[in-house]
C-alpha atoms as a PDB file:
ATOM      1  CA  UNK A   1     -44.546 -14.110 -80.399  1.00  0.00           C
ATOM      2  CA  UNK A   2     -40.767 -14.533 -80.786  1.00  0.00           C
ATOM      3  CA  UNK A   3     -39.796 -18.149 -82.445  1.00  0.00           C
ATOM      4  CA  UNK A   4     -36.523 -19.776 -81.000  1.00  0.00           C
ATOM      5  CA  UNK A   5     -34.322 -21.985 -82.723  1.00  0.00           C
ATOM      6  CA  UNK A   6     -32.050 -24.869 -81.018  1.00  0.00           C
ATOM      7  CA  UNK A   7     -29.826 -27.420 -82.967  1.00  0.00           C
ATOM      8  CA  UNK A   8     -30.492 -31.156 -80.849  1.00  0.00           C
ATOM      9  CA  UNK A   9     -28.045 -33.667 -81.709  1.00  0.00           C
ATOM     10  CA  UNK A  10     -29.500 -36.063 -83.616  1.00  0.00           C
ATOM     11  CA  UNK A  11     -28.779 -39.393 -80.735  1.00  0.00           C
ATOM     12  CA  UNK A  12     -31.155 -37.414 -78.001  1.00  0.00           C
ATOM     13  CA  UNK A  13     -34.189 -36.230 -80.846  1.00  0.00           C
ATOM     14  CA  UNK A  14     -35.517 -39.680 -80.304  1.00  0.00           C
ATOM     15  CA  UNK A  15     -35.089 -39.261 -76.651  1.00  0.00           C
ATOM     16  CA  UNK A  16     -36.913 -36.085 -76.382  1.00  0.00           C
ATOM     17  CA  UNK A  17     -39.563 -37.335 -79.020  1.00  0.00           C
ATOM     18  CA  UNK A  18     -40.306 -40.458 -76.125  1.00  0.00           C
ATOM     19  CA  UNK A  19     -40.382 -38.246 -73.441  1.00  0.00           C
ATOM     20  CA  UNK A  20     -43.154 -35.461 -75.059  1.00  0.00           C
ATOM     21  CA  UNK A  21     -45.245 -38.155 -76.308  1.00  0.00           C
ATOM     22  CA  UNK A  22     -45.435 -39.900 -72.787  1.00  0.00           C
ATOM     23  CA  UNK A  23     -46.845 -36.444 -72.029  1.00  0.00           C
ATOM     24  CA  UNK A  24     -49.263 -36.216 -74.959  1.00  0.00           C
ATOM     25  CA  UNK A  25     -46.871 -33.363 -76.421  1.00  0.00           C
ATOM     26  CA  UNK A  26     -45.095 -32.557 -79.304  1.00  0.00           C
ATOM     27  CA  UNK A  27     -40.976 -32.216 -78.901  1.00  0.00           C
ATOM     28  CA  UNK A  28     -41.873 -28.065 -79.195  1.00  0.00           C
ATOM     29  CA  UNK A  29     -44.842 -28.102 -76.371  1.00  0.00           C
ATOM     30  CA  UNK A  30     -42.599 -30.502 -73.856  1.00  0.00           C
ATOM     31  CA  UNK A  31     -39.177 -28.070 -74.478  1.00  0.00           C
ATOM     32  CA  UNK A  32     -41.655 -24.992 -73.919  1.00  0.00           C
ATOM     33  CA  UNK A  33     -43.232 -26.414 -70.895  1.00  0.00           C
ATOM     34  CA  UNK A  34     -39.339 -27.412 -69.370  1.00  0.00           C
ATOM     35  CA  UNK A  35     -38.656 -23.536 -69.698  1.00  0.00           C
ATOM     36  CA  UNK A  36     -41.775 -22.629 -67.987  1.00  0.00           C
ATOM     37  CA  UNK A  37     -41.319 -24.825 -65.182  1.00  0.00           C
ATOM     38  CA  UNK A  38     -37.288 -24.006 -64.821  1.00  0.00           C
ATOM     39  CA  UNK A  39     -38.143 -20.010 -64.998  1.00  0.00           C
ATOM     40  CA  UNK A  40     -37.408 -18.048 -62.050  1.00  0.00           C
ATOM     41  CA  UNK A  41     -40.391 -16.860 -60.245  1.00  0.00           C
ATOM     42  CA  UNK A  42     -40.759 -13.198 -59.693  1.00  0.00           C
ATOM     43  CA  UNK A  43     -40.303 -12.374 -56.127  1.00  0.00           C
ATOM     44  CA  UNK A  44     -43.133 -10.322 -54.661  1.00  0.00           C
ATOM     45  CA  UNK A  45     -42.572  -7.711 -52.023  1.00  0.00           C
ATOM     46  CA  UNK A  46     -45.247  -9.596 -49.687  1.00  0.00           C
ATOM     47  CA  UNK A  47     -42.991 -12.990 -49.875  1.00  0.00           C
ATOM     48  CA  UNK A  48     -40.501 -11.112 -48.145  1.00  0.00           C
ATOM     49  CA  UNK A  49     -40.182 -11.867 -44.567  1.00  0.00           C
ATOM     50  CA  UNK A  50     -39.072  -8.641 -41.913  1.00  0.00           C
ATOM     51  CA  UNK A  51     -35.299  -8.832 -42.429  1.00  0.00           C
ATOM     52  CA  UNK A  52     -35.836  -8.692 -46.571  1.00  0.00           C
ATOM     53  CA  UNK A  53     -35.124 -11.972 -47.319  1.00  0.00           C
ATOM     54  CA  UNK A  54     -37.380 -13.858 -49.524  1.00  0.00           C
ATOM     55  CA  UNK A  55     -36.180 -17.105 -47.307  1.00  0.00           C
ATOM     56  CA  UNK A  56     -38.909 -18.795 -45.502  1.00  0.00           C
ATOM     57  CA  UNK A  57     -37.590 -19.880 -42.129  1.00  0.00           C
ATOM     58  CA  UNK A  58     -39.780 -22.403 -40.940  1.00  0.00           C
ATOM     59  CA  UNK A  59     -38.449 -26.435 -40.812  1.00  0.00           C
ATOM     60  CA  UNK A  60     -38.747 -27.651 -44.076  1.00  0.00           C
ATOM     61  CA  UNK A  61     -40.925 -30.239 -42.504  1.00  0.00           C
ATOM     62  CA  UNK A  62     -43.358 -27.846 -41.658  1.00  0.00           C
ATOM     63  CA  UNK A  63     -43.418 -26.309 -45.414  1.00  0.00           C
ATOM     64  CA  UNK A  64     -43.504 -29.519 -47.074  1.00  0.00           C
ATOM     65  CA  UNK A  65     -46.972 -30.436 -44.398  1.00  0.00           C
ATOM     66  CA  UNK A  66     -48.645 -27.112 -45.270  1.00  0.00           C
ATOM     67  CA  UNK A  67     -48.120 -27.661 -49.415  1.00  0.00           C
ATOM     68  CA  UNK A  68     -49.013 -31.360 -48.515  1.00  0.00           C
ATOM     69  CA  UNK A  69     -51.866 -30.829 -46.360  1.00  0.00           C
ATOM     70  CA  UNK A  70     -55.048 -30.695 -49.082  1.00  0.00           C
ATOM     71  CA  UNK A  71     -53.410 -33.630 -51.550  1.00  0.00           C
ATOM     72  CA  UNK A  72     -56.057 -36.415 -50.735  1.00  0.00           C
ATOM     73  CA  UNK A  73     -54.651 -39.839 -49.140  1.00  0.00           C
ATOM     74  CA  UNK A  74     -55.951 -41.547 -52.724  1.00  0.00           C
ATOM     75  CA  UNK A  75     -53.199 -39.922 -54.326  1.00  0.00           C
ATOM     76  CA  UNK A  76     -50.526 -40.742 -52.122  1.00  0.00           C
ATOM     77  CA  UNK A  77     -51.873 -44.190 -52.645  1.00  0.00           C
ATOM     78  CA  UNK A  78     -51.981 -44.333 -56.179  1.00  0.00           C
ATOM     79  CA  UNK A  79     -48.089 -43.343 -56.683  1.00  0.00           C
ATOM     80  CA  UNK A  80     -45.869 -46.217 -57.689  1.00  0.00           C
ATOM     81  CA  UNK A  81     -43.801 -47.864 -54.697  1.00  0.00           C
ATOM     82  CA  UNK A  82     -40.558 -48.150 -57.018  1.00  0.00           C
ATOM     83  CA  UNK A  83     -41.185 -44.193 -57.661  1.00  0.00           C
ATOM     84  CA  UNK A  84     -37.293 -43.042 -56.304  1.00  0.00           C
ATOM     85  CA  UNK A  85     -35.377 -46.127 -58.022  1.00  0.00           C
ATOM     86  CA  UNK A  86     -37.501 -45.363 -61.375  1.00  0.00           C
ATOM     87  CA  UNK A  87     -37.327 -42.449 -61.639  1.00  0.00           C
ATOM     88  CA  UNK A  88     -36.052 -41.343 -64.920  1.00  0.00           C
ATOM     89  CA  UNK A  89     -39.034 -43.687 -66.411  1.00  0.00           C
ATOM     90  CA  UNK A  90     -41.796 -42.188 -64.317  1.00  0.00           C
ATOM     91  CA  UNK A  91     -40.642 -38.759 -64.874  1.00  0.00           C
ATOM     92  CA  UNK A  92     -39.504 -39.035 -68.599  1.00  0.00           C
ATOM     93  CA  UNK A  93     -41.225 -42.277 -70.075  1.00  0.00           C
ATOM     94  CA  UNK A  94     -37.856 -44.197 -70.613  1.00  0.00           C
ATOM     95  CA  UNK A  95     -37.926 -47.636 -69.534  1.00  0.00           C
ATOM     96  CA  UNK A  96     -37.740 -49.352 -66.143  1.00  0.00           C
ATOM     97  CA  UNK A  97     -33.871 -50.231 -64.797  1.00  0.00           C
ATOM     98  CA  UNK A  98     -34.137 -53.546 -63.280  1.00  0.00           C
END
């Protein structure tokens, strides 16, 4: 295991400390588990469609159905109605904008 150090300016170390512990995460597990989900996924030779390209052609529409399509109706229900103008508290524990 390799062990990375960052220097975090001292104003956004309380800002990072709110948004792990929203999580249930220490400032070390939340930063680790940012760079996991902003890696690049490895692109496997069966993703690619005929012409090489790793681009999947279909309507967006019809992508976002198929990912969609075994999420049960509960937990479309349960998500917060003022999800897209809260964002930034739903996503990283700061507080609601009114």
């Amino acid at each position: 295991m390799t062990t990375v150090q960052i220097e975090i300016p001292d104003q956004k170390v309380a800002t990072y400390k709110i948004c792990a512990q929203a999580r249930g995460l220490t400032v070390e597990q939340w930063f680790l588990q940012l760079a996991e989900q902003s890696a690049p996924t490895p692109v496997v030779e069966a993703d690619r469609s005929e012409d090489g390209s790793n681009l999947d052609s279909r309507p967006i529409s019809e992508v976002i159905a198929e990912i969609m399509k075994d999420v049960p109706r509960e937990a479309f229900e349960s998500l917060p109605k003022d999800g897209a103008s809260q964002v930034d508290h739903y996503v990283y524990g700061l507080p609601k904008r009114y």
